[in-house]
PDB file of N, CA and C in Angstrom:
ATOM      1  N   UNK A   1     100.765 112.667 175.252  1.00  0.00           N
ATOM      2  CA  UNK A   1     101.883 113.542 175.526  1.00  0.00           C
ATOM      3  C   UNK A   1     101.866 114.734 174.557  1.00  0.00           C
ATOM      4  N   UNK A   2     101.472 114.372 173.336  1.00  0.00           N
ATOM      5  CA  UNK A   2     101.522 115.491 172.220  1.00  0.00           C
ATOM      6  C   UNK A   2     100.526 116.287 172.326  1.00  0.00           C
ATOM      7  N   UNK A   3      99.084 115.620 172.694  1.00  0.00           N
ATOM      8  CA  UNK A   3      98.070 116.842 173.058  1.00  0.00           C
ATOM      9  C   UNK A   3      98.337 117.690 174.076  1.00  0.00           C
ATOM     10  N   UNK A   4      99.180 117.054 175.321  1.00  0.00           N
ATOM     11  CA  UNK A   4      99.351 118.263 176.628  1.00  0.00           C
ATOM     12  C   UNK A   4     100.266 118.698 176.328  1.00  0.00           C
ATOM     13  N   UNK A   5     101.336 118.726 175.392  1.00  0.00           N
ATOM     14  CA  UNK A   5     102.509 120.304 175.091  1.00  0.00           C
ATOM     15  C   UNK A   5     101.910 121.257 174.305  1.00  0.00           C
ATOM     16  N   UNK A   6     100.252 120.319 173.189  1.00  0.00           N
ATOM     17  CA  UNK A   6     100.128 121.364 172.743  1.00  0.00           C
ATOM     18  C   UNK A   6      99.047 122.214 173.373  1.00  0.00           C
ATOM     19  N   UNK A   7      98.771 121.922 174.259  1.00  0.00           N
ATOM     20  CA  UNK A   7      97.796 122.566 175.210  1.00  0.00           C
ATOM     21  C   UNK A   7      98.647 123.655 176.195  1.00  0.00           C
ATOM     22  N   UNK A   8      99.448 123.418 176.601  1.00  0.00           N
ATOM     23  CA  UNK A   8     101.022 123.901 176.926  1.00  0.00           C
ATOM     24  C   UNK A   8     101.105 125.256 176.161  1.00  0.00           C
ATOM     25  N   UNK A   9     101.485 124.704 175.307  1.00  0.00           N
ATOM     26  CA  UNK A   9     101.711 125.674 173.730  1.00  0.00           C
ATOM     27  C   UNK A   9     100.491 126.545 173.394  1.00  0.00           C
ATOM     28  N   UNK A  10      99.215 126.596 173.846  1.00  0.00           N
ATOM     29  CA  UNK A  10      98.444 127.537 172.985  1.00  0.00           C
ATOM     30  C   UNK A  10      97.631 127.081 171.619  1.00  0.00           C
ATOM     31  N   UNK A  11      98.234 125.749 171.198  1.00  0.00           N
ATOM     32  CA  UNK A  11      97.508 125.337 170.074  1.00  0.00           C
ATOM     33  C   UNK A  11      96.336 124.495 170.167  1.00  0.00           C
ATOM     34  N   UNK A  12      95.621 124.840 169.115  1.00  0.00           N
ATOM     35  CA  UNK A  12      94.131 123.814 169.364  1.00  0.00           C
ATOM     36  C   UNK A  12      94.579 122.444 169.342  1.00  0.00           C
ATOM     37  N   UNK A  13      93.537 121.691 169.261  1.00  0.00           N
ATOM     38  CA  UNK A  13      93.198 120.311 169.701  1.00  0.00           C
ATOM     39  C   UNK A  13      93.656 119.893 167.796  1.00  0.00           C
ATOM     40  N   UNK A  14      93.303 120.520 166.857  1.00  0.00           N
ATOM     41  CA  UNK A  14      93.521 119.993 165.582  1.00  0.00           C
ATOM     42  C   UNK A  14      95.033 119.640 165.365  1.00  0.00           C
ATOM     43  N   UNK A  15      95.703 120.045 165.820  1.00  0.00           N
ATOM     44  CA  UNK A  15      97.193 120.312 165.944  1.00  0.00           C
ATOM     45  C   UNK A  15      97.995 118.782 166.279  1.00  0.00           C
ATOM     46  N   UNK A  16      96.759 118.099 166.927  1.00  0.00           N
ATOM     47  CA  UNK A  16      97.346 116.614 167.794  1.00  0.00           C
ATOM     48  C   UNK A  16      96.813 116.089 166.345  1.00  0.00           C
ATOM     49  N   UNK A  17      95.700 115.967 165.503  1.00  0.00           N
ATOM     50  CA  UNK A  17      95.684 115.251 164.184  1.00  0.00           C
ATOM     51  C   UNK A  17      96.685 115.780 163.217  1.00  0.00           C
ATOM     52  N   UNK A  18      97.348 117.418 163.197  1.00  0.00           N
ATOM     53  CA  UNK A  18      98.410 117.790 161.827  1.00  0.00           C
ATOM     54  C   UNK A  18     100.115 116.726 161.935  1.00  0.00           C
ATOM     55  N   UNK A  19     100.333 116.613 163.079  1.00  0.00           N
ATOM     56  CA  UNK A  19     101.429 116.039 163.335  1.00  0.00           C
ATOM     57  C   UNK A  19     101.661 114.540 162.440  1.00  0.00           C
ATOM     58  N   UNK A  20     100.556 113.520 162.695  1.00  0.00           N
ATOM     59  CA  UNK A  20     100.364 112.430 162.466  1.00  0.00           C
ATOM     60  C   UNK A  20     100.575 112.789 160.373  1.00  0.00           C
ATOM     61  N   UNK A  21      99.736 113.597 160.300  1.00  0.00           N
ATOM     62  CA  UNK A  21      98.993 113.772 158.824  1.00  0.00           C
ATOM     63  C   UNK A  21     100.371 114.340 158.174  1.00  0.00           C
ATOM     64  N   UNK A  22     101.570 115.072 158.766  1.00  0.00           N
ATOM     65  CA  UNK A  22     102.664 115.381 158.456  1.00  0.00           C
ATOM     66  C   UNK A  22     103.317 114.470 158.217  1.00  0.00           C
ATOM     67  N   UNK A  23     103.366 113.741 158.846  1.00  0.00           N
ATOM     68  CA  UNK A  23     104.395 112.405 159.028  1.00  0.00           C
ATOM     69  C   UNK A  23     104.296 111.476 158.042  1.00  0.00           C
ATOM     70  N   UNK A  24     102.907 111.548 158.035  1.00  0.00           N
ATOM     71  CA  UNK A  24     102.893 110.626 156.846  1.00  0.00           C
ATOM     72  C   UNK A  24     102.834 111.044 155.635  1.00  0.00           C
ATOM     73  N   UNK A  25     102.374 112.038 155.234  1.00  0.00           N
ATOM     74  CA  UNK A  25     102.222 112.802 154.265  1.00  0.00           C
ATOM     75  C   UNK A  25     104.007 113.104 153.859  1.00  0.00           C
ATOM     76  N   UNK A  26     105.186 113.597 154.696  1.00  0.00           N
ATOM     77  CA  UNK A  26     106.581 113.375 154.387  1.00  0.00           C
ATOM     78  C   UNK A  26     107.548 111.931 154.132  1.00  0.00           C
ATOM     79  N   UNK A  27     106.793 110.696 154.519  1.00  0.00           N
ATOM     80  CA  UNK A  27     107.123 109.325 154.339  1.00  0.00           C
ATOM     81  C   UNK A  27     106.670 109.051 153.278  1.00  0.00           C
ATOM     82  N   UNK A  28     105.818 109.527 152.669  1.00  0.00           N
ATOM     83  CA  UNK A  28     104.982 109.273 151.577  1.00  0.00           C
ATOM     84  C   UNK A  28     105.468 109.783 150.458  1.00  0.00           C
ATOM     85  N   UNK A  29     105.918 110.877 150.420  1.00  0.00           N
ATOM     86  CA  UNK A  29     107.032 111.919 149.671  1.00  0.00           C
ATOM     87  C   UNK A  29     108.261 110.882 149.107  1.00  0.00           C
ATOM     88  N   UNK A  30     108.765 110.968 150.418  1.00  0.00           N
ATOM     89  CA  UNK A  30     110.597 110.254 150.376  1.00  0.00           C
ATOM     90  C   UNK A  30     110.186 109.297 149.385  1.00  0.00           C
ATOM     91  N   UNK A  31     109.208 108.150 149.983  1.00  0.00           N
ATOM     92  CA  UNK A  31     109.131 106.648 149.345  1.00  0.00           C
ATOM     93  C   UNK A  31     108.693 106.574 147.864  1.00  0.00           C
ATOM     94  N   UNK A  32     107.625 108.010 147.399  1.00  0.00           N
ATOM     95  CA  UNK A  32     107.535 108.290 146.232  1.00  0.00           C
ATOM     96  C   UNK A  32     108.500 108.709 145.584  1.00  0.00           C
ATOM     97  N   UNK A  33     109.386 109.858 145.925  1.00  0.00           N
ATOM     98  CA  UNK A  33     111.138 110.221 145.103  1.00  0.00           C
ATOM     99  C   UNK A  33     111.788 108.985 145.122  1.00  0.00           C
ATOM    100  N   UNK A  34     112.182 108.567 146.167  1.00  0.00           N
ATOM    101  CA  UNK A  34     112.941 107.349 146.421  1.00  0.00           C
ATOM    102  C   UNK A  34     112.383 105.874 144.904  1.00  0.00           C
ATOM    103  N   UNK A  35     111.593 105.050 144.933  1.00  0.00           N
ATOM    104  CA  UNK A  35     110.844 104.592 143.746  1.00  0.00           C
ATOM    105  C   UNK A  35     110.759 105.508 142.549  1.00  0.00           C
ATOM    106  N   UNK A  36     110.715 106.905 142.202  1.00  0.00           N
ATOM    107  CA  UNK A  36     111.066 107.733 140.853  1.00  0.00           C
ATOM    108  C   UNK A  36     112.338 107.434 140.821  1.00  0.00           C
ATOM    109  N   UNK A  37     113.143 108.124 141.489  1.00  0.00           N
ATOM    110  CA  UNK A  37     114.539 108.086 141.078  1.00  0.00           C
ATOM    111  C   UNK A  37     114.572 106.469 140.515  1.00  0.00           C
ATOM    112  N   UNK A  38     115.043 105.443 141.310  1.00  0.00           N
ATOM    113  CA  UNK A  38     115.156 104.365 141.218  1.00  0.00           C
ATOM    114  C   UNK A  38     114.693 103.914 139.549  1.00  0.00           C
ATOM    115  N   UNK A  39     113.526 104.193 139.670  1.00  0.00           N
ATOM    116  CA  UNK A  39     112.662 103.663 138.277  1.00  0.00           C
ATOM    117  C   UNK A  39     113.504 104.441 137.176  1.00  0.00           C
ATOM    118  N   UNK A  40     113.504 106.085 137.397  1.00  0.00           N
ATOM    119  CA  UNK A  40     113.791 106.549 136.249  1.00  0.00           C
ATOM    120  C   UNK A  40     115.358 106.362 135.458  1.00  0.00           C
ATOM    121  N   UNK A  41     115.786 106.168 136.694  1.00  0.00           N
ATOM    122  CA  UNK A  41     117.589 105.539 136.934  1.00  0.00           C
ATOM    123  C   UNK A  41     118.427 107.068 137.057  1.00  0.00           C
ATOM    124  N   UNK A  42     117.372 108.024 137.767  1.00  0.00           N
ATOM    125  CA  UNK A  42     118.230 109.412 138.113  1.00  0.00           C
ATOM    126  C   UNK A  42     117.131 110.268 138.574  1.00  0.00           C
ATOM    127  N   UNK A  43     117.950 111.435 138.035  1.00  0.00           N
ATOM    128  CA  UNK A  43     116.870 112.757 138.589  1.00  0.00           C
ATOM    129  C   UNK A  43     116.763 113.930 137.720  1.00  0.00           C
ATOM    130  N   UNK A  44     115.645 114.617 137.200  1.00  0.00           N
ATOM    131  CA  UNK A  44     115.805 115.344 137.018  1.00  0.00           C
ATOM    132  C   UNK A  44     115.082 116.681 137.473  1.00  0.00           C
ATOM    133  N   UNK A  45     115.943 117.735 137.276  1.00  0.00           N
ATOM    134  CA  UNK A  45     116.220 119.312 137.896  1.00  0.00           C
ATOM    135  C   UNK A  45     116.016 119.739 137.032  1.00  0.00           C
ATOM    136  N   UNK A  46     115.560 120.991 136.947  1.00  0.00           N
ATOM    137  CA  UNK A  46     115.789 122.092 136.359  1.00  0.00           C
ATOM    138  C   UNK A  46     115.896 121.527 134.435  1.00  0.00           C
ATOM    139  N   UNK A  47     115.175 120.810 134.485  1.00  0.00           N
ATOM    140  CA  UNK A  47     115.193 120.288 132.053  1.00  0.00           C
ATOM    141  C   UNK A  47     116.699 119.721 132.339  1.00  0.00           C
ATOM    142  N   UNK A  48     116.803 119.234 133.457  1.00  0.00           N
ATOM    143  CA  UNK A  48     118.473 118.298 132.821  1.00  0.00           C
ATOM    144  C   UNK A  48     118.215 117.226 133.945  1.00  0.00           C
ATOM    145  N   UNK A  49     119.134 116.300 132.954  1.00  0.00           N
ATOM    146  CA  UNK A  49     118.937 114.654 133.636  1.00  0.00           C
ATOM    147  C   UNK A  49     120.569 114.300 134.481  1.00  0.00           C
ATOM    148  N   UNK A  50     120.453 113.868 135.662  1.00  0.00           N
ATOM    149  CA  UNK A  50     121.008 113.363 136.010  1.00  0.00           C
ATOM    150  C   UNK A  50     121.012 111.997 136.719  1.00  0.00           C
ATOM    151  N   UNK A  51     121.970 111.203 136.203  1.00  0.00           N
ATOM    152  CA  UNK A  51     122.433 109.871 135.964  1.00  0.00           C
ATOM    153  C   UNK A  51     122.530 109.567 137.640  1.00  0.00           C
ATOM    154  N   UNK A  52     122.224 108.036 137.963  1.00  0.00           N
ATOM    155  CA  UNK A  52     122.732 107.996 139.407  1.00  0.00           C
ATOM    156  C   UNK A  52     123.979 107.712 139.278  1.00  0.00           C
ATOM    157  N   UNK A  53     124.612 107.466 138.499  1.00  0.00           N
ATOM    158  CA  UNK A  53     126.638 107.413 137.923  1.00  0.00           C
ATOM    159  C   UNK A  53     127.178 108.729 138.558  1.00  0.00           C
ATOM    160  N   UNK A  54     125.853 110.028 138.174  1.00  0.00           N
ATOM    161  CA  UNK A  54     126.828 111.009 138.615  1.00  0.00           C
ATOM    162  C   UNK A  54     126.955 111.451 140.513  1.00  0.00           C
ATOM    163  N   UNK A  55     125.951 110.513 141.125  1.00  0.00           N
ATOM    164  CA  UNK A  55     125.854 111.099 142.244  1.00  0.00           C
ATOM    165  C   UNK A  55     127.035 110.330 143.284  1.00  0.00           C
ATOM    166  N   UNK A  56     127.644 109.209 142.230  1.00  0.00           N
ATOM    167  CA  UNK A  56     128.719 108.312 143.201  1.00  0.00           C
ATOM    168  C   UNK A  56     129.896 108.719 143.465  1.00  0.00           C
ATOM    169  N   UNK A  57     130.630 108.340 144.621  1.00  0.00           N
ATOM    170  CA  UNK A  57     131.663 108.735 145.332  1.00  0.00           C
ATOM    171  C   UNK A  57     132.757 108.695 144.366  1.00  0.00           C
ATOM    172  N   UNK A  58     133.020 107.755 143.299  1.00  0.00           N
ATOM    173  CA  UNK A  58     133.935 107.861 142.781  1.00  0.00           C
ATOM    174  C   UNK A  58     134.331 108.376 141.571  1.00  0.00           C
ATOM    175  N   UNK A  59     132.895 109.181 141.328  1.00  0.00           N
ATOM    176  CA  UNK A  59     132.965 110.185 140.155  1.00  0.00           C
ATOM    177  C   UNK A  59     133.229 112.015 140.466  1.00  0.00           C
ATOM    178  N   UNK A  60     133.357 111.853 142.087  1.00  0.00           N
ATOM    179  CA  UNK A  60     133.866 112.787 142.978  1.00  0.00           C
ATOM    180  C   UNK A  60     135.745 113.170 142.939  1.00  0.00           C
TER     181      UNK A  60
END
């Protein structure tokens, strides 16, 4: 189905392997931040740390 829209579309045949290689390549991302945060017990931005304390509803 994904090769005939992109045949549809004008795009080459490589286009039916970028989709797949996206997908996973962005699952791969999340599950890596997702396990940092977790591990590090926050996040940090910009040279400053933030706590997962600060991202909860009731510090809102």
């Amino acid at each position: 189905m994904y090769a005939y829209w992109n045949q549809r579309a004008g795009t080459g045949a490589h286009a039916v392997f970028a989709l797949p290689a996206a997908i996973v390549l962005c699952l791969w991302a999340l599950w890596r931040s997702a396990v940092l945060i977790t591990w590090r017990g926050g996040i940090r931005w910009r040279d400053t740390f933030y706590p997962l304390s600060f991202f909860k509803p009731e510090r809102r």
